[in-house]
Protein backbone atom coordinates (compact mmCIF):
# COMPACT_ATOMS: atom_id res chain seq x y z
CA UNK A 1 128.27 -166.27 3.68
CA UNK A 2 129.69 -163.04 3.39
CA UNK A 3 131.90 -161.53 0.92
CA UNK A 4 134.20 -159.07 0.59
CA UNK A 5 136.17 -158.44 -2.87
CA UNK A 6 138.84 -155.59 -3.48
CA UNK A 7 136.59 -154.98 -6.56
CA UNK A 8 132.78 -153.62 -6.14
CA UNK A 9 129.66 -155.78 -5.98
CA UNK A 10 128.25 -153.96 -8.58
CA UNK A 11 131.64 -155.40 -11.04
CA UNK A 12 130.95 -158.80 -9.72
CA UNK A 13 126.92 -158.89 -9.75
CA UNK A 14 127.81 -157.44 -13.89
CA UNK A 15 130.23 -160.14 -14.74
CA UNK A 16 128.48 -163.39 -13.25
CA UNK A 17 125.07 -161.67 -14.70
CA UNK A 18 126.55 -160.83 -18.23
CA UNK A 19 127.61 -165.17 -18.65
CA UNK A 20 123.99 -165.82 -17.91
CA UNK A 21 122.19 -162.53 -19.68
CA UNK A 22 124.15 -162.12 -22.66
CA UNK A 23 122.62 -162.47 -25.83
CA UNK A 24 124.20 -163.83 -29.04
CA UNK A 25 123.81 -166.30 -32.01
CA UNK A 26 125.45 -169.54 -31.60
CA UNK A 27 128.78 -171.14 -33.81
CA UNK A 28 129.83 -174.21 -34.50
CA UNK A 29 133.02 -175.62 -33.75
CA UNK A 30 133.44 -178.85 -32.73
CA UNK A 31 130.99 -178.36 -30.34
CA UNK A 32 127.18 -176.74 -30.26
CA UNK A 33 127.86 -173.49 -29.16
CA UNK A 34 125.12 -170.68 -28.07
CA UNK A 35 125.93 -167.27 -26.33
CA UNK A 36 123.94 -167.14 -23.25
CA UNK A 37 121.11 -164.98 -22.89
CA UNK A 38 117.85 -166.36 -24.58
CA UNK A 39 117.61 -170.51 -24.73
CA UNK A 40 119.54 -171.70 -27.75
CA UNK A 41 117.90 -173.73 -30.92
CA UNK A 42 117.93 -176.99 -30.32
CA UNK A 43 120.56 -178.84 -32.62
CA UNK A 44 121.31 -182.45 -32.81
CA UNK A 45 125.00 -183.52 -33.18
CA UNK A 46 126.42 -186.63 -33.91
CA UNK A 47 126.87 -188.58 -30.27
CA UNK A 48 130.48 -188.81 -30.83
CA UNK A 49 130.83 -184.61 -29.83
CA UNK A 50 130.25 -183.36 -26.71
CA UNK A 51 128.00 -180.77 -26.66
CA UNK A 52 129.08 -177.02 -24.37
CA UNK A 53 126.60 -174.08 -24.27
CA UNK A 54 129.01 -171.13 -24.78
CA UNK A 55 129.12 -168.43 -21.57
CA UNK A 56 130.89 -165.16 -22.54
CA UNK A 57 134.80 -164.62 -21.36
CA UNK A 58 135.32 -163.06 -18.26
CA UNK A 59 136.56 -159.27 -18.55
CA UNK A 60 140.39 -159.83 -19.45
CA UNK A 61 141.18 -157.10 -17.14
CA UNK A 62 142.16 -159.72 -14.22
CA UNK A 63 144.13 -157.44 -12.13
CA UNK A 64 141.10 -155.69 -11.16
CA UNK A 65 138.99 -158.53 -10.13
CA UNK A 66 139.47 -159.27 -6.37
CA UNK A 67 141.54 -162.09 -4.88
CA UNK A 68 141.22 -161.19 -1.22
CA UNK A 69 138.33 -162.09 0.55
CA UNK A 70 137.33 -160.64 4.10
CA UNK A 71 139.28 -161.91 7.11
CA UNK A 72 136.63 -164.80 9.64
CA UNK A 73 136.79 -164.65 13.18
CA UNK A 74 139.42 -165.99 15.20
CA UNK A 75 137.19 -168.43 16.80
CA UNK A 76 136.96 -170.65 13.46
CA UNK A 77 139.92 -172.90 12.63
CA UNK A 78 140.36 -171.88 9.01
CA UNK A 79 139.39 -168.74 7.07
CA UNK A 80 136.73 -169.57 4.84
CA UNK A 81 138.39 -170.64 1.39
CA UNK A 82 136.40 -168.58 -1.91
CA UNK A 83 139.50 -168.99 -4.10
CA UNK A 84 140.14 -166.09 -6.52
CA UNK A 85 138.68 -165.41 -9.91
CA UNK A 86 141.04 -167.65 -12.32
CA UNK A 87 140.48 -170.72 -14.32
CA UNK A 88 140.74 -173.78 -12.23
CA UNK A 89 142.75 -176.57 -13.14
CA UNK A 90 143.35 -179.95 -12.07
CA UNK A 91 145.54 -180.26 -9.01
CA UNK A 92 143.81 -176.90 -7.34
CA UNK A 93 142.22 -176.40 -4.38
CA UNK A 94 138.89 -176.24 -5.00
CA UNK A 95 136.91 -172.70 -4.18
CA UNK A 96 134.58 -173.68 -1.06
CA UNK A 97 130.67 -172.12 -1.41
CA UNK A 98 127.37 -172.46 0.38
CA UNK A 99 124.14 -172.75 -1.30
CA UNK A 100 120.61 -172.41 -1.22
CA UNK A 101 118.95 -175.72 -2.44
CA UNK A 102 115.90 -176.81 -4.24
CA UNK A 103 113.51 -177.78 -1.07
CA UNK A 104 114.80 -175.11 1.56
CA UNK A 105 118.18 -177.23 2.78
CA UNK A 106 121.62 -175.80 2.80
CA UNK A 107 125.03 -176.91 1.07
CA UNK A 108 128.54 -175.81 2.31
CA UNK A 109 132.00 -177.74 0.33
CA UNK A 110 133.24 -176.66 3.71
CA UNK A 111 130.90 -179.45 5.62
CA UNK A 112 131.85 -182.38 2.94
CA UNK A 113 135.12 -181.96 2.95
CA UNK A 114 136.66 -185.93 3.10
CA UNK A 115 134.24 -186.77 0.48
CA UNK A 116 134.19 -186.69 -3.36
CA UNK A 117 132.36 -183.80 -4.43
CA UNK A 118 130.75 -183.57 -7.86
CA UNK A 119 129.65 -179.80 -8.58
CA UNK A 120 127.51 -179.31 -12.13
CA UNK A 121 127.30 -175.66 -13.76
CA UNK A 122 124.19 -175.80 -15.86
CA UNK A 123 121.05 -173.88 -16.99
CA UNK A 124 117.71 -175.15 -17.56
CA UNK A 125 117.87 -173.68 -21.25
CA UNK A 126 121.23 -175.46 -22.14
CA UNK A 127 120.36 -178.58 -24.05
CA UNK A 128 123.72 -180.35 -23.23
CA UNK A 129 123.04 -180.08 -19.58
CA UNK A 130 119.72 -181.21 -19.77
CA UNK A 131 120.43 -184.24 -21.48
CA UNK A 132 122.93 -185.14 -19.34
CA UNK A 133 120.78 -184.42 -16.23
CA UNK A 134 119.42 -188.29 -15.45
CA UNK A 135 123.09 -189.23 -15.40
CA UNK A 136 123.42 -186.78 -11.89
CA UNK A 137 120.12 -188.81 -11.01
CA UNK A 138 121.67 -192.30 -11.18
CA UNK A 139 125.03 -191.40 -9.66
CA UNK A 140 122.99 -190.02 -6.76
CA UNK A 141 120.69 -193.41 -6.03
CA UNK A 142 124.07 -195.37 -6.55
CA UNK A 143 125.76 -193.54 -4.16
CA UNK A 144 123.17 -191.90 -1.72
CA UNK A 145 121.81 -189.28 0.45
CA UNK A 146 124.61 -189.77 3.10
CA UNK A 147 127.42 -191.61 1.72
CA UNK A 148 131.18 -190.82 0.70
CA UNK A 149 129.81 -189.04 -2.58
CA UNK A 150 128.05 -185.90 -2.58
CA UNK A 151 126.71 -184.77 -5.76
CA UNK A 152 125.55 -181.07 -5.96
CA UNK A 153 124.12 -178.87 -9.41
CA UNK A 154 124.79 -175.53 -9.38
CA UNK A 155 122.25 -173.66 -11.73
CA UNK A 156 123.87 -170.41 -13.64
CA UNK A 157 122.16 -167.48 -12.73
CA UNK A 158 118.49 -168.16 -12.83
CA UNK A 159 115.53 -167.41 -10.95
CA UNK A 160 114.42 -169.47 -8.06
CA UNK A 161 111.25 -170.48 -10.05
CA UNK A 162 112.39 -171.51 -13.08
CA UNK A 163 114.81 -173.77 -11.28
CA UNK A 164 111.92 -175.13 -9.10
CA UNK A 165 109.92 -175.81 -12.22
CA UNK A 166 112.30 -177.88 -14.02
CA UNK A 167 113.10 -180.33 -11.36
CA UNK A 168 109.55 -181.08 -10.07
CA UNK A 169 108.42 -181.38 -13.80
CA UNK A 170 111.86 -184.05 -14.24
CA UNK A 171 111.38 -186.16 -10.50
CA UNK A 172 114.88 -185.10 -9.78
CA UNK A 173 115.95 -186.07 -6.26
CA UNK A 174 119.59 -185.43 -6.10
CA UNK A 175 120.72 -181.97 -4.52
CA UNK A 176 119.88 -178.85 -6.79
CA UNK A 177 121.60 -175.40 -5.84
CA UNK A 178 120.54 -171.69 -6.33
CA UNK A 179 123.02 -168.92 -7.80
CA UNK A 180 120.69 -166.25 -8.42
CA UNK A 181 123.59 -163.51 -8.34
CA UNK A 182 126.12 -165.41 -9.49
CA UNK A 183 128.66 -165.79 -6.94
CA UNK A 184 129.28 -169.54 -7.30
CA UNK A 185 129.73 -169.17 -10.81
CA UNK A 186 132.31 -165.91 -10.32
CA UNK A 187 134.02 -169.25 -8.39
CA UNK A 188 134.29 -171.23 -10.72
CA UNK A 189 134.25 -169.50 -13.86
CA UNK A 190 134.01 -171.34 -17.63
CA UNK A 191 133.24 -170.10 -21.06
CA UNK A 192 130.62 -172.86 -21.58
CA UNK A 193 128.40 -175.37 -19.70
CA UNK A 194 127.58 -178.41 -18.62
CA UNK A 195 130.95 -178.04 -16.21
CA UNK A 196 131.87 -180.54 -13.93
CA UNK A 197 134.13 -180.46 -11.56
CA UNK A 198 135.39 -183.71 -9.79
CA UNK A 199 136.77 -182.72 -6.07
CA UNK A 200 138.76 -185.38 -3.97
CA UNK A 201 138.56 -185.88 -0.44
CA UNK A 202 141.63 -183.83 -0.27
CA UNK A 203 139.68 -181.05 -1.11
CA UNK A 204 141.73 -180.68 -4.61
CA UNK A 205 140.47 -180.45 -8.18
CA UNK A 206 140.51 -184.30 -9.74
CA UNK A 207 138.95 -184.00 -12.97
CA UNK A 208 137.44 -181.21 -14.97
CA UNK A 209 134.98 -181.42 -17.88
CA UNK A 210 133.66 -179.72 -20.34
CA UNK A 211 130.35 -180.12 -22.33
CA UNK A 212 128.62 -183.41 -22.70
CA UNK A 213 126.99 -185.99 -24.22
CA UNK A 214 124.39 -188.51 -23.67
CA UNK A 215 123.46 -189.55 -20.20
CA UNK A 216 124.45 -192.75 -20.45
CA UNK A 217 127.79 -191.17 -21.58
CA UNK A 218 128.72 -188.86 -19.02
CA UNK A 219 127.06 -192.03 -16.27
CA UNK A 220 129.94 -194.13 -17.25
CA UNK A 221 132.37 -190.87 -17.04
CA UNK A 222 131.75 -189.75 -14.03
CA UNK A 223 131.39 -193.16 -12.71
CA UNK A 224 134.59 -193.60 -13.67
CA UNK A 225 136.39 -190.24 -12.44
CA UNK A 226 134.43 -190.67 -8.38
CA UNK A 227 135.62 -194.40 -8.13
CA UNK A 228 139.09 -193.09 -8.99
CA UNK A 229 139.06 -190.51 -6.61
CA UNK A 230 137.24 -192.46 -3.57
CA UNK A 231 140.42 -194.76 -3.96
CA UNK A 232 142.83 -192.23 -3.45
């Protein structure tokens, strides 16, 4: 997939690196919070909180980071969508991306486009996303390999082997994706993870989330969210 932003690679590499390098101590608000960089304490809160590790903002000096992306060939029927750096909300059209995944396959938004799409942000160190991992699991044997559902995690800026490590140690079977450099992340930026985006067959932005709870929690949420968007 190539790239081609008005700003330089090296900008880019910095900013996507910085949310997954940066040290810090962690705060509490009504969340657990932890500055990425080194894996946080682990802290219990009460189950009625979600829990969000905390990624560092995004330089604030927006009008500098690119929003043009280079031009495909004629012979394809649509340019290839990236999106531009910004917040996403609900209602937008959701940033396309391919990706490396756990096991040597491939995943492209592009190719699943007419089907619900459920991308995860998350880190092997962040104790929220961990915990709600199994939930990804069970959403995946409801809905299978090949169905109307496609569930995809996106890890934030780790190395291949760490990322190989944790699911073989966890059994997970459900698709796990690479971001080494951080370019899926630069497309759908946050200030903390677990993130979850719900996409619609329409290729729009249903439901976004931030943080989490329990498994069994965030099971019966994002249950909820796909069945509302497979009706649509």
């Amino acid at each position: 997939m190539k790239k081609r932003f008005l700003l330089p690679i090296v900008l880019i590499t910095a900013m996507a690196l910085s949310a997954c390098a940066a040290s810090g101590s962690t705060t509490s608000v009504s969340s657990e919070l932890s500055l990425i960089g080194e894996a946080p304490e682990k802290q219990e809160t009460e189950a009625s909180v979600s829990e969000v590790a905390s990624v560092e903002e995004a330089p604030a000096s927006v009008e500098e980071t690119p929003a043009s992306v280079e031009e495909t060939p004629a012979s394809v029927e649509e340019e290839y969508y990236y999106g531009e750096y910004k917040e996403l909300e609900v209602g937008d059209r959701a940033p396309w991306f391919q990706a490396e995944l756990v096991g040597g396959s491939s995943f492209d938004v592009k190719d699943n486009l007419g089907k619900v799409i459920v991308v995860n942000i998350w880190a092997t160190w962040c104790g929220p996303c961990v915990r709600e991992m199994p939930a990804f699991e069970n959403l995946y044997n409801d809905y299978g390999a090949d169905g109307d559902v496609v569930i995809v995690a996106v890890n934030a800026c780790e190395e291949k082997d760490a990322v190989d490590a944790f699911v073989s140690d966890n059994g997970y079977t459900f698709p796990v994706a690479y971001d080494v450099e951080g370019y899926i992340n630069f497309q759908y930026p946050t200030d903390g993870i677990p993130y979850t985006v719900i996409i619609g067959k329409d290729g729009l932005i249903k439901e976004i989330h931030l943080g989490a709870m329990d498994a069994e929690t965030q099971y019966k949420l994002y249950k909820g969210d796909i069945e509302k968007a497979l009706a649509e």
